[in-house]
Protein backbone atom coordinates (compact mmCIF):
# COMPACT_ATOMS: atom_id res chain seq x y z
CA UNK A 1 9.66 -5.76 -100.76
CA UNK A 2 9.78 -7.59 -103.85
CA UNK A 3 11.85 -10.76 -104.33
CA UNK A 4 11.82 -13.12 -107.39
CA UNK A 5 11.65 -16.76 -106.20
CA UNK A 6 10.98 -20.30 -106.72
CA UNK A 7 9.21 -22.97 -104.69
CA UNK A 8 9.25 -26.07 -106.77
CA UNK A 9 11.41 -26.46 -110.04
CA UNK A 10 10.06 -26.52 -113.57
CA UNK A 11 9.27 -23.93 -116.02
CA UNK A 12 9.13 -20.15 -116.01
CA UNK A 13 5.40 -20.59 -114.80
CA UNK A 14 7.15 -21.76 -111.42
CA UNK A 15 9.02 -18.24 -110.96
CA UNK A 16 6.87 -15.83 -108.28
CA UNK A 17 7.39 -12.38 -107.09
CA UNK A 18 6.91 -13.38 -103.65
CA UNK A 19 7.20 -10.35 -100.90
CA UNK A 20 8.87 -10.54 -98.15
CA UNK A 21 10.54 -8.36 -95.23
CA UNK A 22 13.41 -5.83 -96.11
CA UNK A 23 16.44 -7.58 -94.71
CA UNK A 24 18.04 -6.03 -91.41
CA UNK A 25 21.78 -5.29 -92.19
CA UNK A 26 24.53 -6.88 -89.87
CA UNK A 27 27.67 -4.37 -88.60
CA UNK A 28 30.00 -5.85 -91.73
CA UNK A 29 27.14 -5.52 -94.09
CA UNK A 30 25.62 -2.96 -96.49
CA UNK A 31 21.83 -2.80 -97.36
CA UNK A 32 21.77 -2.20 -101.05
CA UNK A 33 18.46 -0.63 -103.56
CA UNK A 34 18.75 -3.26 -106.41
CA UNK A 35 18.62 -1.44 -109.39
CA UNK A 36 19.64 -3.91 -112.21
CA UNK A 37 19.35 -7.85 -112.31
CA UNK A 38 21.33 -9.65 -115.25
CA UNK A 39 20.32 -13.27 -115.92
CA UNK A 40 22.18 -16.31 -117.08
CA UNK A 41 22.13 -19.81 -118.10
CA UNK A 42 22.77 -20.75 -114.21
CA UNK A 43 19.09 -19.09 -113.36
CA UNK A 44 17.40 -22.03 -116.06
CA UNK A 45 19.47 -23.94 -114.62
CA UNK A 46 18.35 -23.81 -110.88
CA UNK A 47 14.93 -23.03 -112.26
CA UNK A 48 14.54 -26.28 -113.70
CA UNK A 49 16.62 -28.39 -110.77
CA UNK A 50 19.77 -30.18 -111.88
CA UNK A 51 20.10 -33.52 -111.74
CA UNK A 52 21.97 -35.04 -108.33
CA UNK A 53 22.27 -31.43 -106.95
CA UNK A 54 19.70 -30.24 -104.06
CA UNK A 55 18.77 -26.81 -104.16
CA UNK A 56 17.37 -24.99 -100.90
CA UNK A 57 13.61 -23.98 -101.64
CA UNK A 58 12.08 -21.89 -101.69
CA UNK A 59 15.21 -19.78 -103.32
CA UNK A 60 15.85 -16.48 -104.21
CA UNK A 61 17.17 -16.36 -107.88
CA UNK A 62 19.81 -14.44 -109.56
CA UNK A 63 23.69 -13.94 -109.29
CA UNK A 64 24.55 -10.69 -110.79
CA UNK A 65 23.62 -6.84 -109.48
CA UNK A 66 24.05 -3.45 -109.52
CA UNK A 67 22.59 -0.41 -107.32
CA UNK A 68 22.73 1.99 -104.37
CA UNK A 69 23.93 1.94 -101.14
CA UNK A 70 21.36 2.76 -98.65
CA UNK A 71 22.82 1.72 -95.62
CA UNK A 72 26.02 0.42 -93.75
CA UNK A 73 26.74 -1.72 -90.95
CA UNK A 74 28.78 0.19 -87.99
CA UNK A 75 32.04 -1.39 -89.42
CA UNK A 76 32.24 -1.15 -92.83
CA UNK A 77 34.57 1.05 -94.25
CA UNK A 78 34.83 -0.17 -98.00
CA UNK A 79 32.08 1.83 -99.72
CA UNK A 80 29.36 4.41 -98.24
CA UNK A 81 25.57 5.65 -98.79
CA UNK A 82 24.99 6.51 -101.97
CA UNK A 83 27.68 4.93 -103.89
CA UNK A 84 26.88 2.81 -106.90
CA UNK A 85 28.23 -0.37 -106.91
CA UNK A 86 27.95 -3.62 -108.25
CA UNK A 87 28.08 -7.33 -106.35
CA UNK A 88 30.86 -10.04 -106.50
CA UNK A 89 28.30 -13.33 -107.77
CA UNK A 90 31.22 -15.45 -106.20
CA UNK A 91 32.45 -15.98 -102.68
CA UNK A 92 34.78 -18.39 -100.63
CA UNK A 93 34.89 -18.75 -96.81
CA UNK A 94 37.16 -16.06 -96.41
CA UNK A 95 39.36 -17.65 -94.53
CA UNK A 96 41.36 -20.51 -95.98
CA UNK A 97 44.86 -20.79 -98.15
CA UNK A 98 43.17 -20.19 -100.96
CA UNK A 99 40.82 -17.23 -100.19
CA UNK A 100 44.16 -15.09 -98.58
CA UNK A 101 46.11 -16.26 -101.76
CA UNK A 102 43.40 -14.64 -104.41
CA UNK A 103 42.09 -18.08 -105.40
CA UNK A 104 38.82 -18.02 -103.70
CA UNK A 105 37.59 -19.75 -106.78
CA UNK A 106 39.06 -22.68 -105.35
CA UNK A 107 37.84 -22.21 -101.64
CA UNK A 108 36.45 -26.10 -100.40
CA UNK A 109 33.20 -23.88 -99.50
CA UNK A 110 33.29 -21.54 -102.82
CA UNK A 111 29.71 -20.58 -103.29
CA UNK A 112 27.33 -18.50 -106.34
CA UNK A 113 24.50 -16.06 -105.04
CA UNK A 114 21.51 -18.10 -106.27
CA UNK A 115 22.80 -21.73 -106.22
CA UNK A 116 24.41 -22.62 -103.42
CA UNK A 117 22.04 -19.97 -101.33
CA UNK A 118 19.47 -17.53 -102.07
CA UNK A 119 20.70 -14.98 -104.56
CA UNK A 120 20.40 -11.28 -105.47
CA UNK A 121 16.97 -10.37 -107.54
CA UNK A 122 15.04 -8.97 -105.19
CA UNK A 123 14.31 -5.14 -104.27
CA UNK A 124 16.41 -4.84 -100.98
CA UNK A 125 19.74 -6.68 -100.80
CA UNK A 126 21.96 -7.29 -97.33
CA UNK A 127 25.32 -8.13 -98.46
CA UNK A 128 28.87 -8.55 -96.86
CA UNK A 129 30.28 -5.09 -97.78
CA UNK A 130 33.54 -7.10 -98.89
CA UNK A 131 31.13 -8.58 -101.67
CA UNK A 132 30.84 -4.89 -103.67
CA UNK A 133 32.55 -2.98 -105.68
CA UNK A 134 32.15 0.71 -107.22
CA UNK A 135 30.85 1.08 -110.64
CA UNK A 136 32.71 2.71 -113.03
CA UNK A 137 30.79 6.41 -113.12
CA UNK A 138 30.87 6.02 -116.89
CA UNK A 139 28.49 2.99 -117.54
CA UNK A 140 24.76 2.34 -116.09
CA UNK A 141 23.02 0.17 -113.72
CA UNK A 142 21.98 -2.11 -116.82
CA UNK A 143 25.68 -2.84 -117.93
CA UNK A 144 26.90 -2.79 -114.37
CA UNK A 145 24.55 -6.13 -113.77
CA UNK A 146 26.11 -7.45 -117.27
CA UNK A 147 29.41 -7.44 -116.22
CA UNK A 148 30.36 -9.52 -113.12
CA UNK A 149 29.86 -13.33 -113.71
CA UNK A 150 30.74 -13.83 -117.35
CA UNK A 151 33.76 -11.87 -117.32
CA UNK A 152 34.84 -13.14 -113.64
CA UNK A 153 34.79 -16.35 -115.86
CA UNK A 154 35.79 -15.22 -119.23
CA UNK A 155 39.05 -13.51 -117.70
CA UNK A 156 39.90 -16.96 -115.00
CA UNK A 157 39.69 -19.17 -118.24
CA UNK A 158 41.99 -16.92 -120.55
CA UNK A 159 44.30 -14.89 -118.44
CA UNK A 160 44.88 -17.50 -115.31
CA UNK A 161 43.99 -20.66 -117.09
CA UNK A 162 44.63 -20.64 -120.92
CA UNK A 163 47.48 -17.78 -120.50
CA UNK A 164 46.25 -16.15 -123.48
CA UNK A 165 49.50 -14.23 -125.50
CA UNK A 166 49.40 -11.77 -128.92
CA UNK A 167 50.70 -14.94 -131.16
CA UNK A 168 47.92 -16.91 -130.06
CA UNK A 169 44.81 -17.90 -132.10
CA UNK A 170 41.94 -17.90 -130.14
CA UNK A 171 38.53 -19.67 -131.34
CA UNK A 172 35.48 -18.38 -128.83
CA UNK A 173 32.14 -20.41 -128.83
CA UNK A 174 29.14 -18.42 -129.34
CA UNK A 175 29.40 -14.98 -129.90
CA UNK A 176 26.06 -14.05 -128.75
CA UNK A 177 26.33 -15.19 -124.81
CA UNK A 178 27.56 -13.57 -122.16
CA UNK A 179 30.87 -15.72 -121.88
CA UNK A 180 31.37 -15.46 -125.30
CA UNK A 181 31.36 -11.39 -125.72
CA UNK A 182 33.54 -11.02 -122.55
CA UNK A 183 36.21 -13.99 -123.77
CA UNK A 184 36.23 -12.68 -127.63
CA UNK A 185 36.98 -9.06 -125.64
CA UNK A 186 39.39 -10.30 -123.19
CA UNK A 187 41.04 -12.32 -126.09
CA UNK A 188 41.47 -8.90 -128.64
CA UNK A 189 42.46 -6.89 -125.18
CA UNK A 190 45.50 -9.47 -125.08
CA UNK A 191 46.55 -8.81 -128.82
CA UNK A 192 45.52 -12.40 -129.99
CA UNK A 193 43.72 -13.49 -132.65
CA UNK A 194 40.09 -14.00 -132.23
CA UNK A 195 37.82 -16.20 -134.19
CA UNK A 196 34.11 -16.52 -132.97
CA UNK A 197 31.24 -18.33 -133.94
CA UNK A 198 27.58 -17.54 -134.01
CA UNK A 199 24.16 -18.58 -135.62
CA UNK A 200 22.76 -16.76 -138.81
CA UNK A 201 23.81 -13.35 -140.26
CA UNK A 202 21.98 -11.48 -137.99
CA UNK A 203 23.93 -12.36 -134.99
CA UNK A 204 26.98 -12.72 -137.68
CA UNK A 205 26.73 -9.37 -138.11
CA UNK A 206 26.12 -7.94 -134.78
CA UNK A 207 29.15 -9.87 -133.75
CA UNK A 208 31.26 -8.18 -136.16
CA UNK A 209 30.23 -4.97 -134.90
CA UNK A 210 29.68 -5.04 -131.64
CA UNK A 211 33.02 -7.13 -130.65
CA UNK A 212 35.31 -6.73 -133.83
CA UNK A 213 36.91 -10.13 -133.85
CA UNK A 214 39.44 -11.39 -136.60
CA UNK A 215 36.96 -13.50 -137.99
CA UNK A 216 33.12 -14.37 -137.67
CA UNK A 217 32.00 -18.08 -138.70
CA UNK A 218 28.28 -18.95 -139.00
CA UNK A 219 28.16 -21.99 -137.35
CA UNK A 220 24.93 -23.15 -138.88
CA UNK A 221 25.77 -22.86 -142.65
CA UNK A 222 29.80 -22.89 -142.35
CA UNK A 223 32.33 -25.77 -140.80
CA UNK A 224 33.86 -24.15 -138.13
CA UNK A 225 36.85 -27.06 -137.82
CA UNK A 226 37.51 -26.47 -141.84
CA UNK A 227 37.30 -22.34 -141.25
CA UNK A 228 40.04 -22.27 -138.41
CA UNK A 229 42.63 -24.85 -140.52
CA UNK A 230 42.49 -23.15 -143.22
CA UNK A 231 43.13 -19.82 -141.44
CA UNK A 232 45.40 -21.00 -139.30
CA UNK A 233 47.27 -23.05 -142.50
CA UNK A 234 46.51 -26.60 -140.66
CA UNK A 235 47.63 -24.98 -137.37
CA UNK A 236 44.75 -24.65 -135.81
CA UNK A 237 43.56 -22.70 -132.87
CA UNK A 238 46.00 -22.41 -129.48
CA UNK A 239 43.22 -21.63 -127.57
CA UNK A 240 39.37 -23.40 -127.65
CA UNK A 241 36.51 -21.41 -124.90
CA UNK A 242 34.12 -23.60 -125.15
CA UNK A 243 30.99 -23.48 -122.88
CA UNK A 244 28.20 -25.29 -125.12
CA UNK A 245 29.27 -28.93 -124.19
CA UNK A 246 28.04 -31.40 -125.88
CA UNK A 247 27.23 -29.84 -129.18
CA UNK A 248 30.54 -28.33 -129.58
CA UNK A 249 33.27 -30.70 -128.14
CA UNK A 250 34.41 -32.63 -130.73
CA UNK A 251 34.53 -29.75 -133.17
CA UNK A 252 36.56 -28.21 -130.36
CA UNK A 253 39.15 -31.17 -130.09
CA UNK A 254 39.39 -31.21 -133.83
CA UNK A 255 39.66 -27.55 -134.39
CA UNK A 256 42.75 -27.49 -131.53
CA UNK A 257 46.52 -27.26 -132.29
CA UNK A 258 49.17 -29.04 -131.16
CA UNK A 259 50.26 -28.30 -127.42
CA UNK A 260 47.04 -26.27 -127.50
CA UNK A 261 44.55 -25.47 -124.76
CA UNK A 262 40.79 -26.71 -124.36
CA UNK A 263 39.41 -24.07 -121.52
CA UNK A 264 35.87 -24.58 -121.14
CA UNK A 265 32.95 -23.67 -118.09
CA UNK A 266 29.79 -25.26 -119.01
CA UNK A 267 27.67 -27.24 -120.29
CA UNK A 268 24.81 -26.09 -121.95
CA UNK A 269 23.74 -28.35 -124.21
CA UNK A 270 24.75 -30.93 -121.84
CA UNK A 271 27.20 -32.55 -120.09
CA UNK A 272 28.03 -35.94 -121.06
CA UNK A 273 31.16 -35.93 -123.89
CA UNK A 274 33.86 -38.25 -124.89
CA UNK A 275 37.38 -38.46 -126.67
CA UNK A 276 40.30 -40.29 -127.70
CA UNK A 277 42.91 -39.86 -125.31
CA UNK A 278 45.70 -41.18 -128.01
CA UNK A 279 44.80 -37.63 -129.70
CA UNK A 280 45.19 -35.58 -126.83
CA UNK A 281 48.33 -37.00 -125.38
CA UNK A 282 49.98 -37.50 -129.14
CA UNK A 283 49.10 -33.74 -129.80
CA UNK A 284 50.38 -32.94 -126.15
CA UNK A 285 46.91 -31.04 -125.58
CA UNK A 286 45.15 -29.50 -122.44
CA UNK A 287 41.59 -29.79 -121.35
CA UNK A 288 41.25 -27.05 -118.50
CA UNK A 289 37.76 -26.72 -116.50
CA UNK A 290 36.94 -23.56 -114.87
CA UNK A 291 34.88 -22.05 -112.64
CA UNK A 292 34.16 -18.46 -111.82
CA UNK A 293 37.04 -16.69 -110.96
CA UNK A 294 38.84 -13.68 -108.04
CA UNK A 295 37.32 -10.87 -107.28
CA UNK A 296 40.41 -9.04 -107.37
CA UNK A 297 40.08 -9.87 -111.17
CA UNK A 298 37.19 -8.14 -111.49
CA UNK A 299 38.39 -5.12 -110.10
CA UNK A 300 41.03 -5.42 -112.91
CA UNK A 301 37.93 -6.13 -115.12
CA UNK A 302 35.75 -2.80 -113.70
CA UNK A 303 39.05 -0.29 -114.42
CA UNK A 304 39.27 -1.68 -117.97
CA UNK A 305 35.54 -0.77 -118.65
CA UNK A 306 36.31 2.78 -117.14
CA UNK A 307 39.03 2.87 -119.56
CA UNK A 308 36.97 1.59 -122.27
CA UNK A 309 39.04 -0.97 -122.90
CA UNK A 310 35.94 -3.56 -122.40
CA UNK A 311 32.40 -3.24 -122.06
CA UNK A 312 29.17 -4.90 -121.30
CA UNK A 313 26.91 -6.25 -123.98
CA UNK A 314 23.37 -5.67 -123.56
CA UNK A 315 20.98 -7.08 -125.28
CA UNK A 316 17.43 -6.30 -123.93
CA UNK A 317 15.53 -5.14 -120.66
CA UNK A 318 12.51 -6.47 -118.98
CA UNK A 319 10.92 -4.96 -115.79
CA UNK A 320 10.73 -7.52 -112.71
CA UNK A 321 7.06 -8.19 -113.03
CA UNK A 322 8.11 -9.69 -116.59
CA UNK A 323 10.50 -12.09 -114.96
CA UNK A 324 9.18 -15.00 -116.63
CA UNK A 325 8.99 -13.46 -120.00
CA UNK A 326 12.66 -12.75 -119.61
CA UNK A 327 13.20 -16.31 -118.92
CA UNK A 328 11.26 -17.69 -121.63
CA UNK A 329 13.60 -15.44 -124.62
CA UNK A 330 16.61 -16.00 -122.72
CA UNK A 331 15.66 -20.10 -123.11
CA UNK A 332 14.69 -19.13 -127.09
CA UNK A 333 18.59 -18.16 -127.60
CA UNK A 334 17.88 -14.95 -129.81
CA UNK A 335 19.47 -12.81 -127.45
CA UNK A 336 22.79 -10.95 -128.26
CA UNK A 337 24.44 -10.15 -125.30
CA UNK A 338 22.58 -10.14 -121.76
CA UNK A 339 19.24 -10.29 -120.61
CA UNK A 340 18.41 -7.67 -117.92
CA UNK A 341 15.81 -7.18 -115.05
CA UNK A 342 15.23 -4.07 -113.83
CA UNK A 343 13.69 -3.44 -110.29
CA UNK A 344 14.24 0.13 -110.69
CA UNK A 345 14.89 2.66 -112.92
C-alpha cells in the first residue's frame, strides 16, 4: 500500500510515496481504508525538522483522517465494518490522572500522529479503536479530515482555556487557517463578539461569508490594534487567539483589555517574542499556551457539525500522488480553509 513519508528533512522534494506492507491489526485495534488526509502547519513543520527536536525517520506524515472500517480486532466493541469514522490526531498514555480525568492533553506522554510517531497518510491505517469516532452521516470524507486537530485546539483554547462568554470580544488571528475558521466559529457559537483578521479582499471577503464574524480587518492595509479600540471604545478585545507568533504578538498585547486573555498555540512565523511584564501585571492580563485538546471535546465538536452548528472549511483537494504540490500551496498561504489529500475517492 501506499504511504506518504520522509527520510531526511528539507523541502517538499524530500516527501516520497514509499510502499509498504498493509499493517496487521492487533485485538483492540481497527484496520481503517484512508479516505481523506487534511494537512497542517505541523506537516512543514516535521517536513523541514525543528530545531532541538529529533524526529524518528523515516516517518509517516500526517495527523488528521477520515474513512472506512475494514476490519476489527476480536475486542473492540466501539465502532464496526463499514462505519465511517474519523481519527483522534491526539493521544495520552491512557492511563494516568490526567487521561481518566479528560485532560489527556496534559498526559506526561501526550503524543500527535505524525510527530511524536509515524502518522496517518497512508492507504491502510491500524489504529487503537479508542482513537475513532463516527462521522456525522451529513458531511464527507473531505470535511471529516478538516475537522479534528484545529478544532480539538480551537475549542481547548476558548471553551477550557480562555472561557469564552456572549459579553466577550473576541479578536481571532487569521481567518484563512484552520485554527482560525474553527476559533472565529467556536467564538460566534458562544454568542461573543468576533473580530478576525485576514490578508487582502479576497480572503476579506471569503471570510465574511464563509464564517460571518462581527467584523473583518485586512491586516495588510488596516491597523488591526487601532480597528479593535475603536470598536471596542478603548476597551479592547477580552479575548486574543493568536497562533502566528512572532508577527502578531505585540499587536496582540496591545490590542488586549484589561484582565483580558492572550490564548495562543503556535508559532508560525516563529517563536522567539518578548514583552513588558509591568503591562501585563498593571493590566492584570493572561498569557495562556495550549496544546491540542480531549477527545471527549471533539465528540462535542462532531454533534455540533451534525447539528450544523459548525462546519469544516475546505479549501482545495489534491490526490496523494500530488503530495508535494499540496505542500508547496499550503507553504504559499493562499489557501482559505484546509488543504486536503485524498487517497480515495
Amino acid at each position: 500500500m501506499r504511504a506518504i513519508r520522509i527520510h531526511k528533512h528539507g523541502g517538499p522534494g524530500e516527501i516520497r510515496i514509499d510502499d509498504i506492507p498493509v499493517p496487521i491489526i492487533k485485538p483492540h485495534e481497527a484496520l481503517l481504508e484512508v479516505k481523506s488526509t487534511s494537512l497542517n502547519h505541523l506537516d512543514l513543520w516535521v517536513r523541514n525538522g525543528m530545531p532541538g527536536v529529533q524526529l524518528p525517520l523515516p516517518l509517516i506524515l500526517g495527523s488528521d483522517a477520515s474513512g472506512v472500517v475494514k476490519g476489527i480486532g476480536a475486542t473492540v466493541k466501539n465502532i464496526k465494518v463499514g462505519d465511517r469514522v474519523l481519527v483522534v490526531p491526539g493521544y495520552g498514555c491512557g492511563e494516568c490522572e490526567e487521561c481518566f480525568s479528560g485532560r489527556e492533553n496534559y498526559c506526561l506522554e501526550y503524543a500527535i500522529y505524525g510527530e511524536h510517531g509515524d502518522g496517518i497518510q497512508m492507504e491502510n491505517l491500524a489504529v487503537d479503536s479508542r482513537r475513532l469516532l463516527v462521522m456525522p452521516p451529513n458531511i464527507s470524507f473531505d470535511e471529516g479530515a478538516a475537522i479534528p486537530l484545529v478544532y480539538l485546539t480551537a475549542w481547548e483554547m476558548l471553551v477550557n482555556k480562555a472561557g469564552v462568554q456572549p459579553w466577550h470580544t473576541v479578536l481571532v488571528w487569521s481567518a484563512s487557517s484552520g485554527v482560525g475558521s474553527a476559533a472565529v466559529q467556536i467564538a460566534k457559537l458562544y454568542g461573543a463578539r468576533v473580530v478576525t483578521t485576514a490578508g487582502g479582499p479576497e480572503k476579506v471577503a471569503k471570510a465574511q461569508q464563509l464564517l460571518n464574524p462581527d467584523l473583518v480587518i485586512d491586516y495588510r492595509t488596516q491597523d488591526v490594534v487601532k480597528e479593535i479600540r475603536s470598536l471596542t471604545r478603548g476597551h479592547g478585545a477580552d479575548i486574543v487567539v493568536d497562533h502566528v507568533g512572532q508577527a502578531t504578538w505585540e499587536k496582540s498585547l496591545r490590542s488586549l483589555a484589561k484582565g483580558g486573555r492572550l490564548v495562543f498555540c503556535g508559532a508560525t512565523t516563529g517563536p522567539q517574542v518578548s514583552f513588558d511584564q509591568r503591562f501585563l501585571f498593571f493590566k492584570q492580563q493572561s498569557i495562556l499556551g495550549s496544546t491540542m485538546g480531549d477527545r471527549g471535546d471533539l465528540f462535542k465538536v462532531l454533534q455540533l457539525v451534525e447539528r450544523g452548528k459548525l462546519k469544516a472549511v475546505v479549501d482545495r483537494a489534491f490526490d496523494a500522488e500530488a503530495i508535494r504540490e499540496a505542500h508547496e500551496y499550503l507553504e504559499t498561504g493562499k489557501q482559505f480553509g484546509k488543504v486536503i489529500v485524498r487517497f480515495a475517492r
